[in-house]
C-alpha atoms as a PDB file:
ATOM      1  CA  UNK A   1      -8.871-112.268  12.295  1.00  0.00           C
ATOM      2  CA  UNK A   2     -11.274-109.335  12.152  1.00  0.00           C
ATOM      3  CA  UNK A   3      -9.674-106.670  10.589  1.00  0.00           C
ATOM      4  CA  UNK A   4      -9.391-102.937  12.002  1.00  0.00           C
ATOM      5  CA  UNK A   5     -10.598 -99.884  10.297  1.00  0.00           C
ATOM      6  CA  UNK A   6      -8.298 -97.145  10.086  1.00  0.00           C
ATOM      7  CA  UNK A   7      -8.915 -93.173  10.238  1.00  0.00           C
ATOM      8  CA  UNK A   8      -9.934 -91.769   6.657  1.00  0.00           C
ATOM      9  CA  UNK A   9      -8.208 -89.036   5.230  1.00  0.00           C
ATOM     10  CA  UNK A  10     -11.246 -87.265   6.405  1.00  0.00           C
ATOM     11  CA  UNK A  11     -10.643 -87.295   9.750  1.00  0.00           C
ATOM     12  CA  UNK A  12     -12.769 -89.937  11.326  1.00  0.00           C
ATOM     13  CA  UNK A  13     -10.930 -90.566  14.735  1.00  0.00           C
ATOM     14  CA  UNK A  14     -11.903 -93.525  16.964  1.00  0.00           C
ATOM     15  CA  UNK A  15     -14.422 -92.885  19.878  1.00  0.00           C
ATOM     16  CA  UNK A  16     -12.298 -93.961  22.218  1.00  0.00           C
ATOM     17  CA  UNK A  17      -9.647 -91.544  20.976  1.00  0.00           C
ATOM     18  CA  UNK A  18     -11.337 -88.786  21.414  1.00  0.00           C
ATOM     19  CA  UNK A  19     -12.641 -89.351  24.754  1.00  0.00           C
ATOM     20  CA  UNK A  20      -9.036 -89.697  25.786  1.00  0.00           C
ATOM     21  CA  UNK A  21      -8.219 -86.859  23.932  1.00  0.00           C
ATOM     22  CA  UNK A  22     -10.744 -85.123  25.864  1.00  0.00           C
ATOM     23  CA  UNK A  23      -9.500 -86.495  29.447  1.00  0.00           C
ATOM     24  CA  UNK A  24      -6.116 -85.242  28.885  1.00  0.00           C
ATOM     25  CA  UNK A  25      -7.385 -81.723  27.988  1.00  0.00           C
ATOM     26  CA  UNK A  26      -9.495 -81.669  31.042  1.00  0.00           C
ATOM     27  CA  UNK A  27      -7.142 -83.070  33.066  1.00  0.00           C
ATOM     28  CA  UNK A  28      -4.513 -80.525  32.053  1.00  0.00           C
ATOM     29  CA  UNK A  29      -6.936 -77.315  32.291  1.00  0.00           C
ATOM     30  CA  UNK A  30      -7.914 -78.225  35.681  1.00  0.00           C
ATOM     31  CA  UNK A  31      -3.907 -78.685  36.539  1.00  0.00           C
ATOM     32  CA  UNK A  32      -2.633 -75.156  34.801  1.00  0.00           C
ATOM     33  CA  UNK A  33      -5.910 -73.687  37.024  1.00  0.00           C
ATOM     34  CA  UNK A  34      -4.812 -75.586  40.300  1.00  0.00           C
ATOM     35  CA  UNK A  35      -1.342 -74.813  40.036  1.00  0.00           C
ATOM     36  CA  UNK A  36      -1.928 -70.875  39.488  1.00  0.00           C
ATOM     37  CA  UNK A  37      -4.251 -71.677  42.146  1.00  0.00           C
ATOM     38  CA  UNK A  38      -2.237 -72.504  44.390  1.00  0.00           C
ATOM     39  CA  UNK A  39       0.742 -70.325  43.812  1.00  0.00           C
ATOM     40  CA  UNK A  40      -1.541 -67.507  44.384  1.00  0.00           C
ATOM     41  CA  UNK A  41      -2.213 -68.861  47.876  1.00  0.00           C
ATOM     42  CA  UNK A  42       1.124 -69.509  48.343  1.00  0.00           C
ATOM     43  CA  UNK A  43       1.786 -66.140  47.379  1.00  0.00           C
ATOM     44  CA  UNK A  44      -0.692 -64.348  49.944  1.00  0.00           C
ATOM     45  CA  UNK A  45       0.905 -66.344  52.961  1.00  0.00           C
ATOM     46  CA  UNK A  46       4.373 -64.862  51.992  1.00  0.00           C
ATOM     47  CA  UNK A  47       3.176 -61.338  51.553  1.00  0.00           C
ATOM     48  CA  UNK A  48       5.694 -59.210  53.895  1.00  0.00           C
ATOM     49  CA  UNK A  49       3.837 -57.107  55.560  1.00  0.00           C
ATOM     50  CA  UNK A  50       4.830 -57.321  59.515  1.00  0.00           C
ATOM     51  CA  UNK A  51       8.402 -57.663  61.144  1.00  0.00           C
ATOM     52  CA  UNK A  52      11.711 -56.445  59.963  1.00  0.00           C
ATOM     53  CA  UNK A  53      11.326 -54.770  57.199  1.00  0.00           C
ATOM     54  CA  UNK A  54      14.166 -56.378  54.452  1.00  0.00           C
ATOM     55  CA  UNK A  55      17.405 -53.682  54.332  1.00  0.00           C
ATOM     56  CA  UNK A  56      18.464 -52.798  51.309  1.00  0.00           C
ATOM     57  CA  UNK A  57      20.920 -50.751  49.661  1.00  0.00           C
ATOM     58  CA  UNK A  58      19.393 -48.710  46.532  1.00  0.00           C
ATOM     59  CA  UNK A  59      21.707 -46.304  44.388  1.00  0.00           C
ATOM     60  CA  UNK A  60      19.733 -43.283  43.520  1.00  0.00           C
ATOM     61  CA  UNK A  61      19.377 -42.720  39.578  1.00  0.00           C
ATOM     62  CA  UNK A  62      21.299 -39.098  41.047  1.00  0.00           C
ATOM     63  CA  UNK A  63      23.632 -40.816  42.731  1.00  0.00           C
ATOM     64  CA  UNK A  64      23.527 -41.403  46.192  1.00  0.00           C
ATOM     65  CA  UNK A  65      23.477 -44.529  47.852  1.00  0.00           C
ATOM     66  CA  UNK A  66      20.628 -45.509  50.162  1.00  0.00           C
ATOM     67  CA  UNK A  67      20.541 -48.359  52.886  1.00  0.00           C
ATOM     68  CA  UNK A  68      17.460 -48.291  54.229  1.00  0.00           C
ATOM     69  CA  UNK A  69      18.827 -49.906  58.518  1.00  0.00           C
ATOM     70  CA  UNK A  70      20.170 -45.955  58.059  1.00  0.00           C
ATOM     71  CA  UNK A  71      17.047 -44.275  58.453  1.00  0.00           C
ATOM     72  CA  UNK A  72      15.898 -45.710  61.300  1.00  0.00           C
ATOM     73  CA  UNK A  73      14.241 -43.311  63.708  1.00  0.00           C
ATOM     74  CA  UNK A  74      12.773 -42.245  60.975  1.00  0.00           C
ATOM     75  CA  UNK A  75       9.193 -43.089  59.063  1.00  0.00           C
ATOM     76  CA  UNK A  76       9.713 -44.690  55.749  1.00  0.00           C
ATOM     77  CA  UNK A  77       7.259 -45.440  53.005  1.00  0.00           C
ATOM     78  CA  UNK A  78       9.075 -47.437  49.593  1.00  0.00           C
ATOM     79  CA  UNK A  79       6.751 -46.816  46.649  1.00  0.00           C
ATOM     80  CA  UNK A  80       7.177 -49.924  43.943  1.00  0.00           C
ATOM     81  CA  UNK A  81       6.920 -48.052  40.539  1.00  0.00           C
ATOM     82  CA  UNK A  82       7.610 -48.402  36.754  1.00  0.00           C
ATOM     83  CA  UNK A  83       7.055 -45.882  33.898  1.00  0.00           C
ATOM     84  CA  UNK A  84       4.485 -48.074  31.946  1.00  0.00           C
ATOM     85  CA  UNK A  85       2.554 -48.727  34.758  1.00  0.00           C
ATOM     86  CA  UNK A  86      -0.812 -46.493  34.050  1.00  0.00           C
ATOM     87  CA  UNK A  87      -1.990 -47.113  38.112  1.00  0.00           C
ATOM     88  CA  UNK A  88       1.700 -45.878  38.917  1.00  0.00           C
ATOM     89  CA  UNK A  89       0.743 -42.407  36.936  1.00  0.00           C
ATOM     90  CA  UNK A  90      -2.066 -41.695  39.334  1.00  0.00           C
ATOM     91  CA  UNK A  91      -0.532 -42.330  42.567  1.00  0.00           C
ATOM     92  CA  UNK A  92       3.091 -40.071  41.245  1.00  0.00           C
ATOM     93  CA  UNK A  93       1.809 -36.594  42.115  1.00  0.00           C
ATOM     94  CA  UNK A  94      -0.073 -37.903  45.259  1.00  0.00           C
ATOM     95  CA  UNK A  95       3.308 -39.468  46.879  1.00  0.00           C
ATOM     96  CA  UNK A  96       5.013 -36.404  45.701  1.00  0.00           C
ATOM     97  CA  UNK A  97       2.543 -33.840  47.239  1.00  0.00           C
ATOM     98  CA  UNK A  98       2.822 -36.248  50.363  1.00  0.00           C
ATOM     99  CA  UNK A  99       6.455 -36.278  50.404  1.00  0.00           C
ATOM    100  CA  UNK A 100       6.731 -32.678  50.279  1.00  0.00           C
ATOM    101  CA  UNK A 101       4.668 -31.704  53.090  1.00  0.00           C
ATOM    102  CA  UNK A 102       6.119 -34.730  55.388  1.00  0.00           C
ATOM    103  CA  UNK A 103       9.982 -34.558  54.847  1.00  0.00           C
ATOM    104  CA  UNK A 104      10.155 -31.961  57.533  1.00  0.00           C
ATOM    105  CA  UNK A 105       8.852 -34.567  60.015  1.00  0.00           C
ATOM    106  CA  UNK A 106      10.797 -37.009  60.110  1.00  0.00           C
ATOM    107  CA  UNK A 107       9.606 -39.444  56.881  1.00  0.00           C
ATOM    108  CA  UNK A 108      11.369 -40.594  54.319  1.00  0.00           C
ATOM    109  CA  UNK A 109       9.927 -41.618  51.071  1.00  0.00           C
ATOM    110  CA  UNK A 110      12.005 -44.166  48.797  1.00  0.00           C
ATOM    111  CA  UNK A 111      10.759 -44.609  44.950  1.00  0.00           C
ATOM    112  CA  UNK A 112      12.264 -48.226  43.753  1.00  0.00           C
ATOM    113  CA  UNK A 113      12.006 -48.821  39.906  1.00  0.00           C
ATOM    114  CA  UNK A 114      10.492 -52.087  38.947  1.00  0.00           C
ATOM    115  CA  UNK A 115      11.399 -53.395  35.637  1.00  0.00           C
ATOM    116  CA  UNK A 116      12.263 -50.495  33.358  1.00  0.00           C
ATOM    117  CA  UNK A 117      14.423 -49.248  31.494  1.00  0.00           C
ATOM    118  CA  UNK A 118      17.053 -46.093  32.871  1.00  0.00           C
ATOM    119  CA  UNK A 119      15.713 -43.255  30.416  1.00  0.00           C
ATOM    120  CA  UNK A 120      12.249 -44.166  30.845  1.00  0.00           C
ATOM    121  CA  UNK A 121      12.717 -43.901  34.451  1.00  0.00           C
ATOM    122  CA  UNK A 122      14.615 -40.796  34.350  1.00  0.00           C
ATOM    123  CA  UNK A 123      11.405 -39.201  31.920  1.00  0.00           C
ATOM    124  CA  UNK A 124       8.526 -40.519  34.152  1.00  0.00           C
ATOM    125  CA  UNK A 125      10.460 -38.427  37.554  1.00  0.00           C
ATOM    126  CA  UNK A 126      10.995 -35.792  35.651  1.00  0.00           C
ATOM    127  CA  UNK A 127       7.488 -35.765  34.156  1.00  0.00           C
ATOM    128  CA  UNK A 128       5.963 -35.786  37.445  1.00  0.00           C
ATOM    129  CA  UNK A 129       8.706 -33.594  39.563  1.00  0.00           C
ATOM    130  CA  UNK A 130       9.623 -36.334  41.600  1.00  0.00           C
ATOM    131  CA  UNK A 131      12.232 -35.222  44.494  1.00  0.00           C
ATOM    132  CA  UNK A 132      12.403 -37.911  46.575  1.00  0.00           C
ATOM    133  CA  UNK A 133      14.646 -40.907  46.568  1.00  0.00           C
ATOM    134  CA  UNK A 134      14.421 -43.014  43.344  1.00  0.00           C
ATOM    135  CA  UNK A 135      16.115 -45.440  41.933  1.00  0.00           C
ATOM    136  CA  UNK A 136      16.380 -48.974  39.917  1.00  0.00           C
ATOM    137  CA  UNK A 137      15.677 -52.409  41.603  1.00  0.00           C
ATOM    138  CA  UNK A 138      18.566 -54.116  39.616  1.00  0.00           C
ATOM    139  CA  UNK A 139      18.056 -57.725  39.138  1.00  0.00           C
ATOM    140  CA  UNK A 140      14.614 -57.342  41.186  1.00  0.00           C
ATOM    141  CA  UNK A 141      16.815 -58.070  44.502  1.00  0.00           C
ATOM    142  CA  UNK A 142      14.847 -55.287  46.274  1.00  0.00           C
ATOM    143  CA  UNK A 143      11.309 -56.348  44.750  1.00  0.00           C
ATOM    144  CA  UNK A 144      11.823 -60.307  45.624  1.00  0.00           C
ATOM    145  CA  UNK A 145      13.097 -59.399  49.101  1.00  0.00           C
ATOM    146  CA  UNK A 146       9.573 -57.457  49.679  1.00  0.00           C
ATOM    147  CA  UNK A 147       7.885 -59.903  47.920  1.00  0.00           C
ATOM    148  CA  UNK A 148       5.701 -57.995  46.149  1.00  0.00           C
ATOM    149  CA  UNK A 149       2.795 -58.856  44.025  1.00  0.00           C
ATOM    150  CA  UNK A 150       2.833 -56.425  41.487  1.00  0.00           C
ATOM    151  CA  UNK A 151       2.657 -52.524  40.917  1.00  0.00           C
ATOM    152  CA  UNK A 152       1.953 -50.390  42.456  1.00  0.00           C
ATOM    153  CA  UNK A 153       2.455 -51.339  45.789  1.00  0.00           C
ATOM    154  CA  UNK A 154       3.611 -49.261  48.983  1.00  0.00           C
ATOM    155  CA  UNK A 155       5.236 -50.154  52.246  1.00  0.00           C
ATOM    156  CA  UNK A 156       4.852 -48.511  55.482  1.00  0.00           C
ATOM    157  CA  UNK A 157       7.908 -48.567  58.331  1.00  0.00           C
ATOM    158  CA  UNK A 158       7.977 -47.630  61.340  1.00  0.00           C
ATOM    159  CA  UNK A 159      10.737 -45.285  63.069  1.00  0.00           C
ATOM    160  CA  UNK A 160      12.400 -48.951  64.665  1.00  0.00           C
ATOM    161  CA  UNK A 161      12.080 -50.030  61.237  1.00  0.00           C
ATOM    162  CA  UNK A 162       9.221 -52.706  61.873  1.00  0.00           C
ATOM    163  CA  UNK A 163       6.797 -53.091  58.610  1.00  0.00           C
ATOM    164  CA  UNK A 164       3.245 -51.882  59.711  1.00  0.00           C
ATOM    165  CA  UNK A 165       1.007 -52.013  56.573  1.00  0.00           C
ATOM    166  CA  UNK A 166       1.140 -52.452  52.964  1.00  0.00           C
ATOM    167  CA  UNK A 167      -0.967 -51.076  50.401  1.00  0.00           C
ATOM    168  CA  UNK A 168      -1.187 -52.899  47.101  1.00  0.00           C
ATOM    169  CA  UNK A 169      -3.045 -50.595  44.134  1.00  0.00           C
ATOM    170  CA  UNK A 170      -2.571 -47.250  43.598  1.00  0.00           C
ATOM    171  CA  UNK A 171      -3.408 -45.538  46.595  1.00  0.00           C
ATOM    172  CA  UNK A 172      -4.836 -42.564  46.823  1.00  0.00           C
ATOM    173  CA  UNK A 173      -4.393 -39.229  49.149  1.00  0.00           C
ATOM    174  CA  UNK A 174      -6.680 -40.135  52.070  1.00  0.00           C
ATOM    175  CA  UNK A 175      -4.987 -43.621  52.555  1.00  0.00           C
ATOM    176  CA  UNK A 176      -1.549 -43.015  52.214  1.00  0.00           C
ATOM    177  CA  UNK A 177      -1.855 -39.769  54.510  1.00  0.00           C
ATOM    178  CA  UNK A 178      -4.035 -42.166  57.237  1.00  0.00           C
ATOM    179  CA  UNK A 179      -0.926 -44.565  57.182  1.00  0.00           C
ATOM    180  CA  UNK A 180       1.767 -42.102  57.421  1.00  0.00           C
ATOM    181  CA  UNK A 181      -0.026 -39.990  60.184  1.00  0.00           C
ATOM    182  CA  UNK A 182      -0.928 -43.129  62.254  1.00  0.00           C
ATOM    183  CA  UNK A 183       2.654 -44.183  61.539  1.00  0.00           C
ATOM    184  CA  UNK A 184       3.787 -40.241  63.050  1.00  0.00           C
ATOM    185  CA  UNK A 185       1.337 -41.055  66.375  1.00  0.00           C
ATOM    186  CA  UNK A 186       2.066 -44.544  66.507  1.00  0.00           C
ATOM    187  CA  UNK A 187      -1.686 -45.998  66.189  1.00  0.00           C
ATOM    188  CA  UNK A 188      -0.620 -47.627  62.938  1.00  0.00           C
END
């Protein structure tokens, strides 16, 4: 009986191992890549971004509680936000500006915390003079209901409460004053 070599202490590997070896890398790089693949995909088709918009009740970090079925009549737009989010620090003193100048007609603006901590929170509204309705998304119940992709991202109601657009990004003055005056005329 012929007898078999046997790797060396230096390393010699069969051919055959290696193309094997090879194979299953392959194979396993083009799974992890087809699977994020297709969880992205998956993940575009669920976007919410028409229909009902998901209630929710949010505590305010000053206190108040917020359902959101309660403002109906009115135009809402939920900001998705968290303190180490550098795109979130652009789009702060544009939603604030915006909020100040709309809250007289009839639109609401609701901040929800994504992932953060309480005091880093509470520094990044008082950093930017937030005044408008903030508060934590505890245990992402808010955030999974929305289905959001990441942050920023806003969402535009209507006054029946019907979601009209999402923007995903920090967006800037121009856009989210488009979407909240077509949402005022009803042309969004």
């Amino acid at each position: 009986m012929a007898e078999r070599s046997l790797p060396t202490i230096s390393g010699d590997v069969p051919e055959a191992g290696i193309r094997w070896g090879r194979l299953i890398v392959w194979v396993a790089v083009i799974g992890l890549f087809g699977g994020l693949g297709w969880k992205m995909w998956q993940n575009n088709l669920d976007q919410v971004s028409s229909g009902a918009a998901p209630d929710f009740t949010l505590n305010t970090f000053d206190g108040q509680t917020l359902l959101l079925s309660e403002l109906r009549g009115k135009v809402v737009v939920i900001n998705f936000w968290a303190s180490w989010c550098v795109p979130c620090r652009d789009e702060a003193p544009i939603l604030e500006a915006a909020w100040r100048e709309y809250r007289e007609r009839d639109v609401v603006f609701i901040g929800v915390d994504y992932l953060d901590t309480e005091t880093e929170a509470r520094a990044y509204l008082a950093e930017f003079d937030i005044t408008y309705p903030n508060g934590p998304d505890l245990r992402t119940l808010i955030s999974t209901s929305y289905r959001i992709k990441g942050i920023p991202e806003t969402f535009f109601v209507d006054a029946a409460g019907q979601m009209r657009d999402v923007f995903i990004g920090p967006i800037n003055d121009t856009e989210l004053r488009r979407r909240v005056e077509g949402l005022l005329s009803g042309d969004l």
